[in-house]
Structures are given as structure tokens and as C-alpha cells.
PDB file of N, CA and C in Angstrom:
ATOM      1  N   UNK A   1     -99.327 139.298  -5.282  1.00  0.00           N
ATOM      2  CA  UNK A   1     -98.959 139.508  -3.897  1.00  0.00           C
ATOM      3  C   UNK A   1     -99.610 138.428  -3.029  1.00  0.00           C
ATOM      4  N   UNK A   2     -98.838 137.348  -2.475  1.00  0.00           N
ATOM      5  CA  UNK A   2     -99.760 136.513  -1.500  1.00  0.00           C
ATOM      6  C   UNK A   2     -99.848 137.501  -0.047  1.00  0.00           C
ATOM      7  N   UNK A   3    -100.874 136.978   0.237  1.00  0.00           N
ATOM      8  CA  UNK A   3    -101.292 137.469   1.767  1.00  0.00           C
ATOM      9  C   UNK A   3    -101.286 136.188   2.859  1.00  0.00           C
ATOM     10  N   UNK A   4     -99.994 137.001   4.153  1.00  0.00           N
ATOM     11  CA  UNK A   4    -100.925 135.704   4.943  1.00  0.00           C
ATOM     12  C   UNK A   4    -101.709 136.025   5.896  1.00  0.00           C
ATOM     13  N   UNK A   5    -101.473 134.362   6.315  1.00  0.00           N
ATOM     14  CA  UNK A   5    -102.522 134.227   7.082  1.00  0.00           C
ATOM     15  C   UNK A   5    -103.024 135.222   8.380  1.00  0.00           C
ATOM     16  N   UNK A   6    -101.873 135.813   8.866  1.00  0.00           N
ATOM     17  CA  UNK A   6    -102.499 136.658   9.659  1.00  0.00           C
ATOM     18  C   UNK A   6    -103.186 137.883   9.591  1.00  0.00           C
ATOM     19  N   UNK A   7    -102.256 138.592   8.187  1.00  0.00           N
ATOM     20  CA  UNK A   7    -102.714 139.679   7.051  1.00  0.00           C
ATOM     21  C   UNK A   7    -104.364 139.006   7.237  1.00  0.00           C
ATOM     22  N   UNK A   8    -104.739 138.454   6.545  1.00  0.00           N
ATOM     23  CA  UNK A   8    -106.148 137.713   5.987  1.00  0.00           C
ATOM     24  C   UNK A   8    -107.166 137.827   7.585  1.00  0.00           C
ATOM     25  N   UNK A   9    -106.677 137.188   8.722  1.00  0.00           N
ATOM     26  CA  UNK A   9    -107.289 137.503   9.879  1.00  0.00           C
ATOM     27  C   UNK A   9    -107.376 138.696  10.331  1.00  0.00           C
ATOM     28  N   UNK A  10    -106.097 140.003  10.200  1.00  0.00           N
ATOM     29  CA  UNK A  10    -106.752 140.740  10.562  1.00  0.00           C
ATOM     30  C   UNK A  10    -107.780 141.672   9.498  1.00  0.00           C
ATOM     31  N   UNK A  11    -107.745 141.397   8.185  1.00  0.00           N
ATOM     32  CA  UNK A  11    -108.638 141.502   7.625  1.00  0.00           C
ATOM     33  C   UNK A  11    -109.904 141.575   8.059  1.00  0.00           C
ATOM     34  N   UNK A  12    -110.078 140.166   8.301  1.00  0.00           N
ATOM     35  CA  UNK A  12    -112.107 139.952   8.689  1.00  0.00           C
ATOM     36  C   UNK A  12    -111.993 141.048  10.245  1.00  0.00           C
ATOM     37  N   UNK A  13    -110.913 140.915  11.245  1.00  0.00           N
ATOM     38  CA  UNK A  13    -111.166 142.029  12.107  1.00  0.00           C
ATOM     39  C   UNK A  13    -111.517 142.897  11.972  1.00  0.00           C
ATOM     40  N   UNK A  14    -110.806 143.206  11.017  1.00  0.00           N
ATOM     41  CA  UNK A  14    -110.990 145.098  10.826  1.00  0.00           C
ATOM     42  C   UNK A  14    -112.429 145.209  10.292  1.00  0.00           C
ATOM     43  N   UNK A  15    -112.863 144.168   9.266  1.00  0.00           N
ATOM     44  CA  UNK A  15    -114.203 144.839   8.396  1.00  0.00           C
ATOM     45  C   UNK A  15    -115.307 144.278   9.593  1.00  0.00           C
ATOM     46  N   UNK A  16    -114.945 143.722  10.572  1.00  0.00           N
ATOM     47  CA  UNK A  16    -116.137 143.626  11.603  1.00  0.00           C
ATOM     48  C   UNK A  16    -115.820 144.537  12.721  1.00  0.00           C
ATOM     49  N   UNK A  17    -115.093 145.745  12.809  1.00  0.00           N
ATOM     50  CA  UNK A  17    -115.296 146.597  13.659  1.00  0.00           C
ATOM     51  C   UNK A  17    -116.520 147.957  13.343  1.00  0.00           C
ATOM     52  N   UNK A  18    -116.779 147.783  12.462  1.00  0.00           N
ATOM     53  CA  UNK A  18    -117.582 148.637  12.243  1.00  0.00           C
ATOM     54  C   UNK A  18    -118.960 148.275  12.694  1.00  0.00           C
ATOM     55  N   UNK A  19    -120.036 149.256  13.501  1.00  0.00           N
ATOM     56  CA  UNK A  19    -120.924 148.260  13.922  1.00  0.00           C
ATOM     57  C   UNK A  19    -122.056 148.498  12.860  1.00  0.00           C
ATOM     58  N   UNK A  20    -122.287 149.068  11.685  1.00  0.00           N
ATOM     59  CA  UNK A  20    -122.776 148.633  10.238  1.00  0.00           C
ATOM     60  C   UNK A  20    -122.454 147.193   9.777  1.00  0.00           C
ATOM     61  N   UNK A  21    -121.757 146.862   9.702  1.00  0.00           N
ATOM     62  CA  UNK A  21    -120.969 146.191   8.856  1.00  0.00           C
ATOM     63  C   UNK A  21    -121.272 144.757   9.683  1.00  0.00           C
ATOM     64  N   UNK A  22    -121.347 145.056  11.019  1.00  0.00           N
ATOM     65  CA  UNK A  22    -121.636 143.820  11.765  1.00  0.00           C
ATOM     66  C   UNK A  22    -123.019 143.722  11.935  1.00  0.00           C
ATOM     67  N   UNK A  23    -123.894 144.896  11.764  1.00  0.00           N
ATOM     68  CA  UNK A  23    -125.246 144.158  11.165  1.00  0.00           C
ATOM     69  C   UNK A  23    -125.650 144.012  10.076  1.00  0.00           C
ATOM     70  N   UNK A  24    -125.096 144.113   9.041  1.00  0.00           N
ATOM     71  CA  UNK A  24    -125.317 143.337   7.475  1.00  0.00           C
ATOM     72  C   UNK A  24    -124.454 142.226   7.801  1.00  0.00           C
ATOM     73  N   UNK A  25    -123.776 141.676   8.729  1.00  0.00           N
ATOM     74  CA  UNK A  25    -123.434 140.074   9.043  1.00  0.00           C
ATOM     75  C   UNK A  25    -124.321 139.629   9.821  1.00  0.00           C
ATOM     76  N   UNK A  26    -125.484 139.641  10.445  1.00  0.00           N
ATOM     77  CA  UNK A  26    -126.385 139.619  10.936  1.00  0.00           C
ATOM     78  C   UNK A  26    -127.106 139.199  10.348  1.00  0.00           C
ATOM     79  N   UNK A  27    -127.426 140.290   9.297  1.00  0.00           N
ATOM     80  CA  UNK A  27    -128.641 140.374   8.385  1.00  0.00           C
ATOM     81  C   UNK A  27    -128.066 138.409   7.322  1.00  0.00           C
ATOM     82  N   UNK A  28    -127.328 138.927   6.998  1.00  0.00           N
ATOM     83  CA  UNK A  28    -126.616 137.727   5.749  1.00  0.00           C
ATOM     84  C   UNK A  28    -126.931 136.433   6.602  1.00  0.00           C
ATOM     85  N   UNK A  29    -126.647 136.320   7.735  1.00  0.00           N
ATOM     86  CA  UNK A  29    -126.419 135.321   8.495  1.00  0.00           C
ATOM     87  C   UNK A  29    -127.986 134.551   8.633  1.00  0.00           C
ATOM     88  N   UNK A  30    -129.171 135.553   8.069  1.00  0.00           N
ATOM     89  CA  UNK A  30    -130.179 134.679   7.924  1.00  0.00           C
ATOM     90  C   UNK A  30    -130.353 134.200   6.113  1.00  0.00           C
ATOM     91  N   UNK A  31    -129.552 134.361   5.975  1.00  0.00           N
ATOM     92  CA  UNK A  31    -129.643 133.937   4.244  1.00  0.00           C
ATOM     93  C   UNK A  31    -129.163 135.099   3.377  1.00  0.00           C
ATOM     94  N   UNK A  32    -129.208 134.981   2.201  1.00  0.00           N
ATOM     95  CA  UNK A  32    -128.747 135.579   1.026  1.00  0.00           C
ATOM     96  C   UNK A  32    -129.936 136.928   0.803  1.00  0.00           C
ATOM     97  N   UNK A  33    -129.072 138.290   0.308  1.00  0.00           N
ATOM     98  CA  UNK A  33    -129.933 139.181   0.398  1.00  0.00           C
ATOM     99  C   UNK A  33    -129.659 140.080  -0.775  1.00  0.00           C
ATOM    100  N   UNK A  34    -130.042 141.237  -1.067  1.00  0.00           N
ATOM    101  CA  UNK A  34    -129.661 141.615  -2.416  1.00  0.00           C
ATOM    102  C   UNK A  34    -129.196 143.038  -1.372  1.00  0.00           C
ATOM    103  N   UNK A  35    -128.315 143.839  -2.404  1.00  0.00           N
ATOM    104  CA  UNK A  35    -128.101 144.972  -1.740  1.00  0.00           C
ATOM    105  C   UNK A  35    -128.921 146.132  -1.492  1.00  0.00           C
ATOM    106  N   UNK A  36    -130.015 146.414  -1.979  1.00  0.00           N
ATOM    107  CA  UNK A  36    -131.073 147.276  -2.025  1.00  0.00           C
ATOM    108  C   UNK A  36    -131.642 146.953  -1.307  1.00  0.00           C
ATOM    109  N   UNK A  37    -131.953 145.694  -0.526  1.00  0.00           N
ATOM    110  CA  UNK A  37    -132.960 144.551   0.877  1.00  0.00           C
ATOM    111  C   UNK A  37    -131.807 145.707   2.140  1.00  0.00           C
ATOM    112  N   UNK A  38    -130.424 145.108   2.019  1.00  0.00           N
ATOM    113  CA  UNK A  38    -129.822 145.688   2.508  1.00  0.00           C
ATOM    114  C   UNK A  38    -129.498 146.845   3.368  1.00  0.00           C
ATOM    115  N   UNK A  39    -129.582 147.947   2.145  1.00  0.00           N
ATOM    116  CA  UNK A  39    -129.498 149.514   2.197  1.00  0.00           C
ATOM    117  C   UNK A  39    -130.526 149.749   2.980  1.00  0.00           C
ATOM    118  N   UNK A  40    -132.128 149.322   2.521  1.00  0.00           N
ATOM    119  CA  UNK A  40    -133.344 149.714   2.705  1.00  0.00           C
ATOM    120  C   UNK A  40    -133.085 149.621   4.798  1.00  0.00           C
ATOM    121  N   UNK A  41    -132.251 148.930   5.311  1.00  0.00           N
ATOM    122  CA  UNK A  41    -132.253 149.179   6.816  1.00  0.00           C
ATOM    123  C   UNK A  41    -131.514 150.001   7.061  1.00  0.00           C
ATOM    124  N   UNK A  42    -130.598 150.644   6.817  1.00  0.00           N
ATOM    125  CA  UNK A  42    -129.725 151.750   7.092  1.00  0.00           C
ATOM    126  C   UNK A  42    -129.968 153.539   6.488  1.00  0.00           C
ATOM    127  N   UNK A  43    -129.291 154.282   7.614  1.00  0.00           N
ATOM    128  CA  UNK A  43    -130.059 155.744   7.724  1.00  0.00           C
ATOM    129  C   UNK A  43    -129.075 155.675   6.575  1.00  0.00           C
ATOM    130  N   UNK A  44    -128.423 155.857   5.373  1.00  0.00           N
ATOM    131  CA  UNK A  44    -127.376 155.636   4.988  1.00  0.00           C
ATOM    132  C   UNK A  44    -127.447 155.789   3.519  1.00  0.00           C
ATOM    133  N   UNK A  45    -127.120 156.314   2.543  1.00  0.00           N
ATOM    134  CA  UNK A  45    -126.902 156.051   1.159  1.00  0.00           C
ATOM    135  C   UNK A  45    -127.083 154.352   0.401  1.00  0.00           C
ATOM    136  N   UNK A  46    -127.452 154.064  -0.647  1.00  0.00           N
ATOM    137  CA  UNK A  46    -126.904 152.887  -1.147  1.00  0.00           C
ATOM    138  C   UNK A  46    -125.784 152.919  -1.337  1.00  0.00           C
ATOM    139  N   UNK A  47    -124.933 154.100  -2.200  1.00  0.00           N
ATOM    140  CA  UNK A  47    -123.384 153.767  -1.953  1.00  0.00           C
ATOM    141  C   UNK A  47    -122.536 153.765  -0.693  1.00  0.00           C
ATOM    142  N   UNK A  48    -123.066 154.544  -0.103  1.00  0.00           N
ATOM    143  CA  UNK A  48    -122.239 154.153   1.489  1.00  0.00           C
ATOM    144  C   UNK A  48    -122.713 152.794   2.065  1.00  0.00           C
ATOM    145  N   UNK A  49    -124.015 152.072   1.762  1.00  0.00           N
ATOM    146  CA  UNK A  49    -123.704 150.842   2.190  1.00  0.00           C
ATOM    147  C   UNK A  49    -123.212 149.816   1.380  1.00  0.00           C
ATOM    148  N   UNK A  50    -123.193 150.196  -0.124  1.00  0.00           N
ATOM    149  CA  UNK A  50    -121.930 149.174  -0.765  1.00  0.00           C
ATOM    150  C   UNK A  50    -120.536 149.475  -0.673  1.00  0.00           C
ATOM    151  N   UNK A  51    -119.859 150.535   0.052  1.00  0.00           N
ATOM    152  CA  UNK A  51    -119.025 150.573   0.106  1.00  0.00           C
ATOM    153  C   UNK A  51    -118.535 149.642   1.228  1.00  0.00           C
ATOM    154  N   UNK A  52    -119.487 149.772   2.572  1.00  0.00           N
ATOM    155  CA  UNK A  52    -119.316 148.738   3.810  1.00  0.00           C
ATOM    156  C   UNK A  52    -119.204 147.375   3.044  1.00  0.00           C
ATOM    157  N   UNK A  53    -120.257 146.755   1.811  1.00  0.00           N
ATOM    158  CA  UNK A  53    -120.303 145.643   1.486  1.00  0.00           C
ATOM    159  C   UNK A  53    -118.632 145.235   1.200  1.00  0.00           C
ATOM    160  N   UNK A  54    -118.342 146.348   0.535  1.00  0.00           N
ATOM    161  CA  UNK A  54    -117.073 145.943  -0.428  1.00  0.00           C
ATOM    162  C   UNK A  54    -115.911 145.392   0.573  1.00  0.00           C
ATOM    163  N   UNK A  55    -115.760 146.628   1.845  1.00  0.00           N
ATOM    164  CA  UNK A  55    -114.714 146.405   2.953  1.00  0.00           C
ATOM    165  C   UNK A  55    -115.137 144.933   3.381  1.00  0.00           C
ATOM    166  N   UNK A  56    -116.108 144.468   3.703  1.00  0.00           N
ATOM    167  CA  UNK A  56    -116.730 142.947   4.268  1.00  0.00           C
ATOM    168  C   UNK A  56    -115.849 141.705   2.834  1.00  0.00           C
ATOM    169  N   UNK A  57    -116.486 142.067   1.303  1.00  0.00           N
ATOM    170  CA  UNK A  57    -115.931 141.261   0.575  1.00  0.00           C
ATOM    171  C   UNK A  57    -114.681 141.050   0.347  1.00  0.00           C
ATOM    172  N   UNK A  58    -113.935 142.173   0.560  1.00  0.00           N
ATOM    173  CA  UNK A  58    -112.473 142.620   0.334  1.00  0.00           C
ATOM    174  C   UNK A  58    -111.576 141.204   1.432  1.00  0.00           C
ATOM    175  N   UNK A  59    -112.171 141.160   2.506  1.00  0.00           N
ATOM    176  CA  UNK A  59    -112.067 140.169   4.102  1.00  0.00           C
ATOM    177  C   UNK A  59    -112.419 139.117   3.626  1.00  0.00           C
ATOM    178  N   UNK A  60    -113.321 138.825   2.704  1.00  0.00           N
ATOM    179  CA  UNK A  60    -113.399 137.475   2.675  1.00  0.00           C
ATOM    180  C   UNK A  60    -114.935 137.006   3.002  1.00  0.00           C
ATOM    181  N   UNK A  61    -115.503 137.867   4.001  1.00  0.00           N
ATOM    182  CA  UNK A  61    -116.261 137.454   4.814  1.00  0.00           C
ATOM    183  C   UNK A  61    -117.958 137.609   3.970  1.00  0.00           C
ATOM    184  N   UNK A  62    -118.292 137.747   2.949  1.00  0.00           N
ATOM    185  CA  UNK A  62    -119.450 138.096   2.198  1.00  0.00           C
ATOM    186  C   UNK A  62    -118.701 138.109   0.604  1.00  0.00           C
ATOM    187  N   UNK A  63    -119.861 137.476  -0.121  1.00  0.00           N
ATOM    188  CA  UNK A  63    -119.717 137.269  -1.141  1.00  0.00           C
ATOM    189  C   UNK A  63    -120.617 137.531  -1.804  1.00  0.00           C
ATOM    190  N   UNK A  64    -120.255 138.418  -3.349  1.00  0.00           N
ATOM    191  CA  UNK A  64    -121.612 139.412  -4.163  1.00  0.00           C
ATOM    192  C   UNK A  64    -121.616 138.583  -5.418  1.00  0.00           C
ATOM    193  N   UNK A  65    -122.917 138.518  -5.810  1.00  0.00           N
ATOM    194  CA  UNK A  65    -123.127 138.259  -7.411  1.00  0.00           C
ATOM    195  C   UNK A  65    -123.797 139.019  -8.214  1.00  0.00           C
ATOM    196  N   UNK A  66    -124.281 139.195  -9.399  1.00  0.00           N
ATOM    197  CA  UNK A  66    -125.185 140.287 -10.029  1.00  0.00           C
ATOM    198  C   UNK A  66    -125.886 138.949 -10.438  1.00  0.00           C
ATOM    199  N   UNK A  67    -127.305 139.036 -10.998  1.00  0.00           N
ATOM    200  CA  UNK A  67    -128.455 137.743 -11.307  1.00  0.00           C
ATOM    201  C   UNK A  67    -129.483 139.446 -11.693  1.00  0.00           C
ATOM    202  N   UNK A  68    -129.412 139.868 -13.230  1.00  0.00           N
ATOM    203  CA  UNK A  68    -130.344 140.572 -13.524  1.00  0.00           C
ATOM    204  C   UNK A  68    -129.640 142.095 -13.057  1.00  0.00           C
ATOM    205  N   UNK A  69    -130.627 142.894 -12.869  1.00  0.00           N
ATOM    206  CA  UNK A  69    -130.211 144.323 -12.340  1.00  0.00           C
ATOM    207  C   UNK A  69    -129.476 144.002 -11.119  1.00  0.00           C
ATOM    208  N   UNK A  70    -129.852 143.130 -10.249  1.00  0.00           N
ATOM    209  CA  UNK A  70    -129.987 142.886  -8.600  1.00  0.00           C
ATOM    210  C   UNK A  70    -128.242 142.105  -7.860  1.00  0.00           C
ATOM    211  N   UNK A  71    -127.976 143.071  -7.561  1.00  0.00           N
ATOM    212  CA  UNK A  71    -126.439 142.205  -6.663  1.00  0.00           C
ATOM    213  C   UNK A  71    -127.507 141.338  -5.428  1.00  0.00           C
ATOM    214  N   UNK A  72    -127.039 140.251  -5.466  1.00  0.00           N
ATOM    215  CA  UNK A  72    -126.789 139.534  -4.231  1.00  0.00           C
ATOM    216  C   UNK A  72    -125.827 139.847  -2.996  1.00  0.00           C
ATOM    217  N   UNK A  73    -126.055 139.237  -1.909  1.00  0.00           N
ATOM    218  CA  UNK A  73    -124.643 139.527  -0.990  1.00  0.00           C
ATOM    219  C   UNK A  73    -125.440 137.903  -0.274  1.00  0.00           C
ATOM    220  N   UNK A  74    -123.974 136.989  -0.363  1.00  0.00           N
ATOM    221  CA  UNK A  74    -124.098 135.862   0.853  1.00  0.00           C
ATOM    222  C   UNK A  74    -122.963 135.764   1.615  1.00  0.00           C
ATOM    223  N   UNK A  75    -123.228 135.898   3.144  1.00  0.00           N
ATOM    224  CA  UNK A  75    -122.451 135.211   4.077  1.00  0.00           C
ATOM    225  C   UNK A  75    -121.289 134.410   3.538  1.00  0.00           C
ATOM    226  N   UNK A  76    -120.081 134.432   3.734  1.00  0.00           N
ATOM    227  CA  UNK A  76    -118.664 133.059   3.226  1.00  0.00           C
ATOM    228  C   UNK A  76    -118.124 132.638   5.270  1.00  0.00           C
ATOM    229  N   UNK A  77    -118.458 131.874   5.195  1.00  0.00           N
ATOM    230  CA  UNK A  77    -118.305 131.570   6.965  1.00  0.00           C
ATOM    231  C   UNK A  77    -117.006 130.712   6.711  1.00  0.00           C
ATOM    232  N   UNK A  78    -116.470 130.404   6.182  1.00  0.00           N
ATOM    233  CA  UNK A  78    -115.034 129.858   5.961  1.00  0.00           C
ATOM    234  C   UNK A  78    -114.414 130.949   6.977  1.00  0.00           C
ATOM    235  N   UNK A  79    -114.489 132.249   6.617  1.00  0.00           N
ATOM    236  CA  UNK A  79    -112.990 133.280   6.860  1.00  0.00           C
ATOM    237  C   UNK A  79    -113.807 133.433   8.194  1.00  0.00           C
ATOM    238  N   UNK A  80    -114.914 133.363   8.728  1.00  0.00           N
ATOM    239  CA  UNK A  80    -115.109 133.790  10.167  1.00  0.00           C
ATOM    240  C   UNK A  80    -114.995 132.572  11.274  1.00  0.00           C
ATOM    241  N   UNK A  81    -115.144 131.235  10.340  1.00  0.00           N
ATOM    242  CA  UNK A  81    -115.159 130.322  11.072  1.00  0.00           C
ATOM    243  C   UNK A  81    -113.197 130.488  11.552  1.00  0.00           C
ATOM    244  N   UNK A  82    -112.333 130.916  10.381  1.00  0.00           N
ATOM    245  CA  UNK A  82    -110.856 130.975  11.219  1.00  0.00           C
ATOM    246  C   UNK A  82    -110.786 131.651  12.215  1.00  0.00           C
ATOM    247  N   UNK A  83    -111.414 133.067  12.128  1.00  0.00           N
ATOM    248  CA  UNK A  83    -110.985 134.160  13.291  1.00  0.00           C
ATOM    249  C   UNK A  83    -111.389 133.107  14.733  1.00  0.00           C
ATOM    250  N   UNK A  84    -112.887 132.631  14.938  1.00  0.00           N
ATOM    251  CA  UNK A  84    -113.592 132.295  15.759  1.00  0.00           C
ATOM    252  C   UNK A  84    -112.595 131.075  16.464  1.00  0.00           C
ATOM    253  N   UNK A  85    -112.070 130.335  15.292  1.00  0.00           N
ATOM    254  CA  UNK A  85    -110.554 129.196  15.601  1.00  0.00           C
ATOM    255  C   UNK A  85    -109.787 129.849  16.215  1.00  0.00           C
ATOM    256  N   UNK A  86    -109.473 131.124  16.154  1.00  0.00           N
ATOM    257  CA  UNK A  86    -107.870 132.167  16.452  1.00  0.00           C
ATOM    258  C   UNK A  86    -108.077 132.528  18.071  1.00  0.00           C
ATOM    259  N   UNK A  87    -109.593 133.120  18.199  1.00  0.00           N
ATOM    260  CA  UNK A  87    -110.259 133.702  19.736  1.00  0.00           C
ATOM    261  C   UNK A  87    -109.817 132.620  20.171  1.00  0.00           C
ATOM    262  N   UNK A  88    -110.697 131.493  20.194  1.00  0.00           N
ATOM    263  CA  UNK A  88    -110.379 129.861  21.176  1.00  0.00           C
ATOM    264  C   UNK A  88    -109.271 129.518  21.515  1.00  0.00           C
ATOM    265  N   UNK A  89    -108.270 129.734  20.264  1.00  0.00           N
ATOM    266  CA  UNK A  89    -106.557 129.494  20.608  1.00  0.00           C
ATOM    267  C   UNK A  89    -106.095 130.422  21.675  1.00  0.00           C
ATOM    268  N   UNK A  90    -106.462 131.514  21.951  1.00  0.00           N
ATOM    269  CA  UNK A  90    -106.489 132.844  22.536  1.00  0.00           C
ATOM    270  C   UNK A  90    -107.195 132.452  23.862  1.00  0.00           C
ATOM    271  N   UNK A  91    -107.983 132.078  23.999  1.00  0.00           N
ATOM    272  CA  UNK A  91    -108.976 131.676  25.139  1.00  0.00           C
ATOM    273  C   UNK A  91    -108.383 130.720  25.569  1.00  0.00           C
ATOM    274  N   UNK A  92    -107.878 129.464  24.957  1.00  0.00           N
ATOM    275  CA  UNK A  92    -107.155 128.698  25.751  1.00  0.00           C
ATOM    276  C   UNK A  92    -105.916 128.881  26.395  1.00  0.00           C
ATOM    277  N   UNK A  93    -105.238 129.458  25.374  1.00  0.00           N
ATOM    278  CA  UNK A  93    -103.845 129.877  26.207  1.00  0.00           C
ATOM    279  C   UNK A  93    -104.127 130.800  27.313  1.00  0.00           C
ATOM    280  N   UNK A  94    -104.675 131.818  27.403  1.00  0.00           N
ATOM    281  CA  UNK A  94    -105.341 132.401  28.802  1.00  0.00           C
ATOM    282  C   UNK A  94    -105.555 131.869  29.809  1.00  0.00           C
ATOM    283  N   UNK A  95    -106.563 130.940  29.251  1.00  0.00           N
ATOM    284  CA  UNK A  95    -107.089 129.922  30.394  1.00  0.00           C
ATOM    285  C   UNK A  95    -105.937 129.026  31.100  1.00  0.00           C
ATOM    286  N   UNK A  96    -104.840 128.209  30.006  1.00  0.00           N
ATOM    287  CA  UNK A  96    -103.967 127.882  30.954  1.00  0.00           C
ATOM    288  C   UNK A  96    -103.383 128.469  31.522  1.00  0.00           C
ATOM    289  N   UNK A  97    -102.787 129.893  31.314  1.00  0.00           N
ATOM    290  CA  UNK A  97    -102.079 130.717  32.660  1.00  0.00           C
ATOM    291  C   UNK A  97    -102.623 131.004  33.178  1.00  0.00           C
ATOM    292  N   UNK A  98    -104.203 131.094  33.525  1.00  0.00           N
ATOM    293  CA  UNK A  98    -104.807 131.636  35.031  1.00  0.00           C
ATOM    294  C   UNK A  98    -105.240 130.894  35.405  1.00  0.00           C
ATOM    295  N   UNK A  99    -104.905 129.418  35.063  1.00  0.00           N
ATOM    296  CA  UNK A  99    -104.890 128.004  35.777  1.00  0.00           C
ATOM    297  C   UNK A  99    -103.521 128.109  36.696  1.00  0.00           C
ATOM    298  N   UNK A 100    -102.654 127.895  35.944  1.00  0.00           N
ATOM    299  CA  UNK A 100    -101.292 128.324  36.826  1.00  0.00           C
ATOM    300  C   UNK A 100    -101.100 129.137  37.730  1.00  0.00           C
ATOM    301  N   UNK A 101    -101.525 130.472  37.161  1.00  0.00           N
ATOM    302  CA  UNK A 101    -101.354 131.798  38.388  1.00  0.00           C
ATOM    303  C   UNK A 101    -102.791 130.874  39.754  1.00  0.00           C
ATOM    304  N   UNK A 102    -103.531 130.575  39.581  1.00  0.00           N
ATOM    305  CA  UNK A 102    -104.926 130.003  40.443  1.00  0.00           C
ATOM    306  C   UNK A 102    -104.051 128.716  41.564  1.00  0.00           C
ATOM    307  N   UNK A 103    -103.388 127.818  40.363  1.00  0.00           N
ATOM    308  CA  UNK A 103    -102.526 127.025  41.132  1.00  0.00           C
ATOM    309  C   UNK A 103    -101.762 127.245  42.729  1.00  0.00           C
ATOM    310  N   UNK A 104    -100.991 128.672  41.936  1.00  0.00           N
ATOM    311  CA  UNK A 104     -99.857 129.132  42.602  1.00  0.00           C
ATOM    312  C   UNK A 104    -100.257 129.532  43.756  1.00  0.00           C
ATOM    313  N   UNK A 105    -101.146 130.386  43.863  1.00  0.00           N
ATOM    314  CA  UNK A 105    -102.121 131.304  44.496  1.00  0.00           C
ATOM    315  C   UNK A 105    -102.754 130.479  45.572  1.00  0.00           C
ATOM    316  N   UNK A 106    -103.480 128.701  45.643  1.00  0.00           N
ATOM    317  CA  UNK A 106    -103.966 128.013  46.230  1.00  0.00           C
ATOM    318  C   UNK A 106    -102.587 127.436  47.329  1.00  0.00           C
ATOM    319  N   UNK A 107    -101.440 127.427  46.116  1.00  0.00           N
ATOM    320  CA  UNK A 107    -100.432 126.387  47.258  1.00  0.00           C
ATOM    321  C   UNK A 107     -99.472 127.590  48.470  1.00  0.00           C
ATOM    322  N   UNK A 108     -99.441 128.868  47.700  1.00  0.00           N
ATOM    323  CA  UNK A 108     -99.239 130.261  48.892  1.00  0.00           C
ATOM    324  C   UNK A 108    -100.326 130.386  49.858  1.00  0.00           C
ATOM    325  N   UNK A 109    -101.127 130.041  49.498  1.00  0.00           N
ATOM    326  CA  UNK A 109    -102.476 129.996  50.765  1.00  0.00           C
ATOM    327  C   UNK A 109    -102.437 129.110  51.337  1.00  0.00           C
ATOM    328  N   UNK A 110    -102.303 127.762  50.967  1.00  0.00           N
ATOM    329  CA  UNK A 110    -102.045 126.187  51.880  1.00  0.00           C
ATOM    330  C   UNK A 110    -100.973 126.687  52.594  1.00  0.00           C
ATOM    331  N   UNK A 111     -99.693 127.507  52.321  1.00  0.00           N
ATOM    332  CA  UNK A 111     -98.470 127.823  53.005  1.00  0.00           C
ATOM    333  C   UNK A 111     -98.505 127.932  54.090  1.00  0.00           C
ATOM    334  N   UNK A 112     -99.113 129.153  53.540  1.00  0.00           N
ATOM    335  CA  UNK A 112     -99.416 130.329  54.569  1.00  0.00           C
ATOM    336  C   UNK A 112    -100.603 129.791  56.397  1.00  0.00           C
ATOM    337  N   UNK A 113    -101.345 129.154  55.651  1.00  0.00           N
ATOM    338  CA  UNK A 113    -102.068 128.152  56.804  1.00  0.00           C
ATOM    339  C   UNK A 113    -101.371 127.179  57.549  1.00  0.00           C
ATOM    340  N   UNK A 114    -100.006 126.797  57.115  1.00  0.00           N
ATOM    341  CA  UNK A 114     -99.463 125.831  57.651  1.00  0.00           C
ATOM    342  C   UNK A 114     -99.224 126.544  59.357  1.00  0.00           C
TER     343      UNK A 114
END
């Protein structure tokens, strides 16, 4: 089954609405951590916080290894660096229509002063 690209974006959305999930991107975001480092901050089960891991890996956005007994979890900033591309595209197009509407708005006021 290919997925696209927007499938895939709203992916990383969805697994960063959770606000768990957005602090083990936090946490990752200072380096590589094992899942038990992990768990140990949350009121939470270890399996309920590998299950958050899994929804995060599933996105793209964290990546697990095993090395011994011990899973890893690292940050993959590829799939967040797109979303963060997608907002800006989003932010700009905004920005040019409330440049326009601002435009419009200045030359009805020059009018209007005439």
C-alpha cells in the first residue's frame, strides 16, 4: 500500500496531538533514550508508554532499536522537519491574503479621506 504524502503528514499530526507523546519528543530531542529512561517520567505503565512510542514510530517521527535487553528510541527529524515545511507554506499563504485584505483596507481609508 503506498501512502501519500499528505496521508504521511497527517500522520506525524495526529501522533503529536497527544500531549505525552509531545513530551517524549522533547525528551528525544535531547538525544537518544531507552524506553525504561522514558517510562520512568510518566504517571503511566511501561506498556502504555510504548504504546505512545509505537503511535510516534508508526509517523515516522522516532525511531526504536533493541542493543541487549534495552530498546532505544531516537528522534527521525526528516518527517517533522516536512510538517514544519507544510505550517510555513500555510503561514505564507495567510500572510499574503492579509497583505491584500491590509492593502484594500489602507486604499478604502485613503478614499474615504479624500
Amino acid at each position: 500500500m503506498v501512502i501519500s504524502q499528505d496521508e504521511k503528514l497527517s500522520q506525524v499530526f495526529r501522533s503529536l496531538s497527544d500531549p505525552t507523546r509531545i513530551q517524549i519528543v522533547r525528551m528525544l530531542s535531547q538525544g537518544e533514550r531507552t524506553v525504561l529512561d522514558l517510562a520512568a517520567n510518566f504517571r503511566m505503565s511501561q506498556p502504555a508508554v510504548t504504546k505512545h512510542l509505537g503511535v510516534l514510530e508508526k509517523a515516522g517521527v522516532i525511531s526504536r532499536t533493541k542493543n541487549g535487553r534495552y530498546r532505544h528510541c531516537r528522534l527521525k527529524t526528516d518527517k517533522m522537519h516536512n510538517a514544519a515545511e507544510w505550517i510555513r507554506k500555510i503561514e505564507d499563504y495567510w500572510n499574503q491574503r492579509l497583505d491584500i485584505i491590509e492593502g484594500l483596507l489602507e486604499a478604502e481609508q485613503k478614499e474615504k479621506e479624500k
